[in-house]
Protein backbone atom coordinates (compact mmCIF):
# COMPACT_ATOMS: atom_id res chain seq x y z
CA UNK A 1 113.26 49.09 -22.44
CA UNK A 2 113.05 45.56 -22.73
CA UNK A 3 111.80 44.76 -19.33
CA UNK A 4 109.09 47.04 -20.18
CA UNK A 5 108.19 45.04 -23.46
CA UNK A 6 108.38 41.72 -21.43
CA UNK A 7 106.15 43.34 -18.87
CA UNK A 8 103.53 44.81 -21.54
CA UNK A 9 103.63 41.93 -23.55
CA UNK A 10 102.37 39.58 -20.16
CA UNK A 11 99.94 41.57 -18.93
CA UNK A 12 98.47 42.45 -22.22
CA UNK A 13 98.13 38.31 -22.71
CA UNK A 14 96.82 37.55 -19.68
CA UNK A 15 94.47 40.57 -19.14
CA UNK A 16 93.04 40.40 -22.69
CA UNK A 17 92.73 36.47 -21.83
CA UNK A 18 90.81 37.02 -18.69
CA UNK A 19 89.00 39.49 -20.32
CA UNK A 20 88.04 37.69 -23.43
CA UNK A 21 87.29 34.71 -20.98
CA UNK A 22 84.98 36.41 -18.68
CA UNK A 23 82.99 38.60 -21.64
CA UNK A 24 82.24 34.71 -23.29
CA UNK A 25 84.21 35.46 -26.58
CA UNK A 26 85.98 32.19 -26.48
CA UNK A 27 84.03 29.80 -28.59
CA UNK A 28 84.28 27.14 -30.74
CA UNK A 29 84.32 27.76 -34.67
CA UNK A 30 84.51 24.19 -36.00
CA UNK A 31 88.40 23.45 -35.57
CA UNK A 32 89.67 24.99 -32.52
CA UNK A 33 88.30 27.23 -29.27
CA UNK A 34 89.18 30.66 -30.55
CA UNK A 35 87.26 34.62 -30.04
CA UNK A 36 84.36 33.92 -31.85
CA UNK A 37 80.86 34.23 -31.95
CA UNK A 38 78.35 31.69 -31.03
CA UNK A 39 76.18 30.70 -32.89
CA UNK A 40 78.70 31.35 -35.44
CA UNK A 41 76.28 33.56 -37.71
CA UNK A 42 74.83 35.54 -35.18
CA UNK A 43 76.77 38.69 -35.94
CA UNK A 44 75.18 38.60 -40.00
CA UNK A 45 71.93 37.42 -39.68
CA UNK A 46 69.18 39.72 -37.31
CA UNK A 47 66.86 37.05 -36.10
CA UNK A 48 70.03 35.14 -34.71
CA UNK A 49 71.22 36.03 -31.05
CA UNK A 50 74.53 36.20 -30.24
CA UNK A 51 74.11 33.61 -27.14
CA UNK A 52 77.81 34.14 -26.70
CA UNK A 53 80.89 36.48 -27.92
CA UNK A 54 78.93 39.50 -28.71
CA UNK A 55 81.59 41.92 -30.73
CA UNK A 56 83.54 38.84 -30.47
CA UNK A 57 85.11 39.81 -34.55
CA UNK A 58 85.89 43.07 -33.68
CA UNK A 59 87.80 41.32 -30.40
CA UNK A 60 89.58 39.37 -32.54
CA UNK A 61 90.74 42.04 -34.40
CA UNK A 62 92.31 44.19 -31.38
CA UNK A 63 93.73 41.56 -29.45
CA UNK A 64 94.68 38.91 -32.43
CA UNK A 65 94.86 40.69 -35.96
CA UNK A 66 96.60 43.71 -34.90
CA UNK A 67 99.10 42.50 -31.78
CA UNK A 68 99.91 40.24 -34.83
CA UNK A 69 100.42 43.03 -37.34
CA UNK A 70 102.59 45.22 -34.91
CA UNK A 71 104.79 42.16 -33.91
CA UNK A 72 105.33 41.71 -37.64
CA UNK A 73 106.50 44.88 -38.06
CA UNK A 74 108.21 44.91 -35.46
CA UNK A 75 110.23 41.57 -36.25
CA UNK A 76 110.92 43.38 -39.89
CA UNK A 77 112.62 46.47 -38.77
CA UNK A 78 114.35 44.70 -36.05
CA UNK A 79 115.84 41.96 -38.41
CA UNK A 80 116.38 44.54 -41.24
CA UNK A 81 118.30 46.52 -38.71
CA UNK A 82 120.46 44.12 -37.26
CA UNK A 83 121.16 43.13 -41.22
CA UNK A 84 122.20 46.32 -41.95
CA UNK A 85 123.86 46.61 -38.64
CA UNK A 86 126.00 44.01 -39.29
CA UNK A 87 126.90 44.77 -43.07
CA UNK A 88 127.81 47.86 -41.47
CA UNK A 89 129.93 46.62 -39.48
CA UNK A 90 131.90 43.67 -41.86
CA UNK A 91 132.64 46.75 -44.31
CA UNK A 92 134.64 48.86 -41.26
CA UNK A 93 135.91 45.29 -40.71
CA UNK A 94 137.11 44.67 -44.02
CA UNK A 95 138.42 48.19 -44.21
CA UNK A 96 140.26 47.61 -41.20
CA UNK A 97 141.53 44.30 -42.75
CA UNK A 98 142.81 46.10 -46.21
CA UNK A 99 144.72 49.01 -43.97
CA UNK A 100 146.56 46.80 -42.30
CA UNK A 101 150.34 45.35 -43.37
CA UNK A 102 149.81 41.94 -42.81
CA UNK A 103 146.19 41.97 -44.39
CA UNK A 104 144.74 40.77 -40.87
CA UNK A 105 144.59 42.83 -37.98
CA UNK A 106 146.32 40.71 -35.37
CA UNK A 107 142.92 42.22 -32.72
CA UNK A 108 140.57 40.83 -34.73
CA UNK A 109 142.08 37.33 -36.40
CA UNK A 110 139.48 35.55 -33.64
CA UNK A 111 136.63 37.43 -34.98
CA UNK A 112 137.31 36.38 -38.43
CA UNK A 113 135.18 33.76 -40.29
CA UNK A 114 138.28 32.25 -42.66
CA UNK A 115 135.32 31.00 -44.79
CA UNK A 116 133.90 34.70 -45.54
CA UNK A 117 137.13 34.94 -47.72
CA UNK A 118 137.72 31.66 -49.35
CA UNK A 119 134.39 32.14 -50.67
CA UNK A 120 132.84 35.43 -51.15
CA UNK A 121 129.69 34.79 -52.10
CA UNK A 122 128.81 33.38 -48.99
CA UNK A 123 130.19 35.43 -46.15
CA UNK A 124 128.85 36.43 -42.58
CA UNK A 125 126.20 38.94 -43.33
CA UNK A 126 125.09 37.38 -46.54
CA UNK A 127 124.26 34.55 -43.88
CA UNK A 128 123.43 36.66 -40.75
CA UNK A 129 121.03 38.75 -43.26
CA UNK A 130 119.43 34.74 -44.56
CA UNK A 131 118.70 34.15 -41.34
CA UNK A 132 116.78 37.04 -40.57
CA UNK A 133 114.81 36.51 -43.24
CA UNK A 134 114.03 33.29 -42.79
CA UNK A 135 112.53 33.45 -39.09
CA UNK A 136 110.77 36.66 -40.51
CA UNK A 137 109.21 34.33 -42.90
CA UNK A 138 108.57 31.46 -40.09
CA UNK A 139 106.46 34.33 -38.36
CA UNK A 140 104.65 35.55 -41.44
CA UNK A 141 103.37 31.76 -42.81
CA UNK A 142 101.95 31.18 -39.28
CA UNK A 143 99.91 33.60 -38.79
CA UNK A 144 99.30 35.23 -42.56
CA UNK A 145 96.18 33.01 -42.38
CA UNK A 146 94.49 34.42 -40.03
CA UNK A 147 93.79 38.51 -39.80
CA UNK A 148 92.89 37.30 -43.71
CA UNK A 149 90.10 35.20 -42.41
CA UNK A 150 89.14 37.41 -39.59
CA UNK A 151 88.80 40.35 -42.52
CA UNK A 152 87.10 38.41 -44.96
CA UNK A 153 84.67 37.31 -42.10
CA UNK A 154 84.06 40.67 -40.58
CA UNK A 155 82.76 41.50 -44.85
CA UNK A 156 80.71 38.62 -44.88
CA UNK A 157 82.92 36.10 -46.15
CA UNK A 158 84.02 33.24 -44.94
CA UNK A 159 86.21 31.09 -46.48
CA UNK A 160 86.83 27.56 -45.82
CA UNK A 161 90.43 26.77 -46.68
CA UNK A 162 91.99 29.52 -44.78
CA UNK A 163 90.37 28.06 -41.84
CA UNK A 164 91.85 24.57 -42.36
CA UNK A 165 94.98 26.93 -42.91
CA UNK A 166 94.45 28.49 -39.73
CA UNK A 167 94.15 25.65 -37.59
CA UNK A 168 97.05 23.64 -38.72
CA UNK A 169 99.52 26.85 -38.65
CA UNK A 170 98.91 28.43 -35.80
CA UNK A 171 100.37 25.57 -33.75
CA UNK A 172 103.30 25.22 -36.53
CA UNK A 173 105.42 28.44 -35.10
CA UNK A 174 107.35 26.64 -32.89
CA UNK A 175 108.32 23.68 -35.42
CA UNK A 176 109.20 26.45 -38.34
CA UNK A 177 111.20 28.38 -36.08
CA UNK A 178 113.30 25.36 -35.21
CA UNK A 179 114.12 24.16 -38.49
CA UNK A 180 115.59 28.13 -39.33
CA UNK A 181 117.51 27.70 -36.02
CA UNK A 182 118.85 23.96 -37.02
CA UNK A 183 119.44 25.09 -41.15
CA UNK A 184 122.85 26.78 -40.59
CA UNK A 185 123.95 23.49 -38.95
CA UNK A 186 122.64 21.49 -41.54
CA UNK A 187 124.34 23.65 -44.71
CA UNK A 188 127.16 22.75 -42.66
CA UNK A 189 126.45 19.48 -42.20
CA UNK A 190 125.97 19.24 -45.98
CA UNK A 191 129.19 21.16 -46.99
CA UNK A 192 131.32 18.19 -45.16
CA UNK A 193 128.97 15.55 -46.96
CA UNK A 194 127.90 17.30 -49.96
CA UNK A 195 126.32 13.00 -50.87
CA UNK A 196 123.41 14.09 -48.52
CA UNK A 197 120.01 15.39 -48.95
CA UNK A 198 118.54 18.64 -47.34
CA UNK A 199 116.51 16.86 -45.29
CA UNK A 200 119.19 13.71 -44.85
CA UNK A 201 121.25 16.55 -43.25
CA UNK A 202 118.68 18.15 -40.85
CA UNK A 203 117.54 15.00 -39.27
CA UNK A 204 120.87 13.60 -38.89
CA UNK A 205 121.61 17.12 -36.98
CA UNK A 206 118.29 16.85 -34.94
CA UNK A 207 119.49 13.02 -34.02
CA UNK A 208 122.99 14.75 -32.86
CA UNK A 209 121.58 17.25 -31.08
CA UNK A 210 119.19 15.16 -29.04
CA UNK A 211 122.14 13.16 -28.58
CA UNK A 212 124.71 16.05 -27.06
CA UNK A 213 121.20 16.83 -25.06
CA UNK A 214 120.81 12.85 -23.65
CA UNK A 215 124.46 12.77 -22.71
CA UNK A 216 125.41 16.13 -21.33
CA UNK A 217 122.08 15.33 -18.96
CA UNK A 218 123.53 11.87 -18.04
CA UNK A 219 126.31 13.66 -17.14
CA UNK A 220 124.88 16.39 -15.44
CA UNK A 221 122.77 13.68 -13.46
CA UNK A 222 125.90 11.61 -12.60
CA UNK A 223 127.72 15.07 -10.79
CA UNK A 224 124.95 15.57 -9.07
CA UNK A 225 125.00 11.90 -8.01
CA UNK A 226 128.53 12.01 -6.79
CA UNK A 227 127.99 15.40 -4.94
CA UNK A 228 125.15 14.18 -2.80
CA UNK A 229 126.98 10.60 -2.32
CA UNK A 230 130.28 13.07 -1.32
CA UNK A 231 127.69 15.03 1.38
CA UNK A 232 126.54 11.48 2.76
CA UNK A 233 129.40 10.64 3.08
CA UNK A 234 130.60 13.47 5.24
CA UNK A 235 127.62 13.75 7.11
């Protein structure tokens, strides 16, 4: 299955790009080369000609607006499932843990987060659920903006600020989604210095992770150095 999704994601992108490329529906719209029409009012008004992107809203819509909406839905289910997956599976866990004599199945003591039972409140798939939520919500600001302009276009309206909002988000998905990835480190970071700030804590974990980076590729360089000096050598 998910070769299949890899596959039809790929070829949908790059066809619909040709496509889109070829047919002249990529035009400028004031802040960034997007499927448009050009000029930009030539879909409204009769005695304008669409010189370029003819049907270039109704485009947008099938191969922006609604790839957008299904991958939204999709990322909801799949994020509510694995929630619910894993909630699942802590209360067989816990279950497991309350049958047992010793109050930890010696199996499973690796598998156990000792922090899920100093402290309730936050345990492993109150967290694992957070998560989920949170890079569902990196998706949704990025691209809310724009199937609401597209709509409001396609009526007759178009409104300003949600194309400011669409040209700085877009390109934002990437940044959002790290800072999701780098929060868990930085509640953690936070926990052991409880002094620092939220964002104290995620650039000093951004600064430590570019660090591990830097040296593990120093290191990484310097064995490959001392391999090819080694195969000199024995050549």
């Amino acid at each position: 299955m998910e070769p299949f999704l890899h596959a039809f994601t790929i070829l949908w992108s790059i066809g619909g790009g040709v496509f889109l490329w070829v047919s002249k529906n990529y035009n400028f719209d004031g802040f960034q080369c997007i499927i448009y029409p050009g000029p930009e009012t030539c879909e409204d008004v009769l005695d304008v000609e669409c010189g370029r992107g003819r049907n270039a809203l109704k485009y947008r819509m099938l191969f922006l607006a609604l790839p957008t909406g299904i991958a939204f839905i999709i990322i909801f289910f799949s994020m509510f499932k694995l929630g619910s997956s894993f909630v699942d599976q802590r209360k067989q866990l816990q279950q497991s843990v309350a049958r047992s004599p010793s109050g930890i199945p010696s199996d499973n003591v690796a598998t156990l987060d000792e922090s899920a039972f100093i402290d309730p409140g936050q345990s492993i798939s109150t967290r694992v659920i957070k998560q989920a939520i949170f890079y569902t919500l990196a998706f949704f600001i990025t691209y809310i903006s724009s199937p609401i302009h597209t709509a409001l276009y396609m009526r007759g309206k178009s409104v300003f600020p949600l194309r400011i909002m669409t040209a700085i988000l877009l390109p934002l998905q990437g940044f959002f989604n790290s800072l999701v990835y780098i929060r868990p480190r930085a509640i953690s970071y936070r926990n052991l210095h409880p002094e620092t700030s939220v964002c104290e804590a995620t650039f000093r974990i951004i600064r430590m992770s570019s660090s591990i980076i830097s040296s593990r590729d120093e290191n990484i360089s310097t064995s490959v150095r001392a391999l090819n000096k080694e195969s000199d050598n024995r050549v």
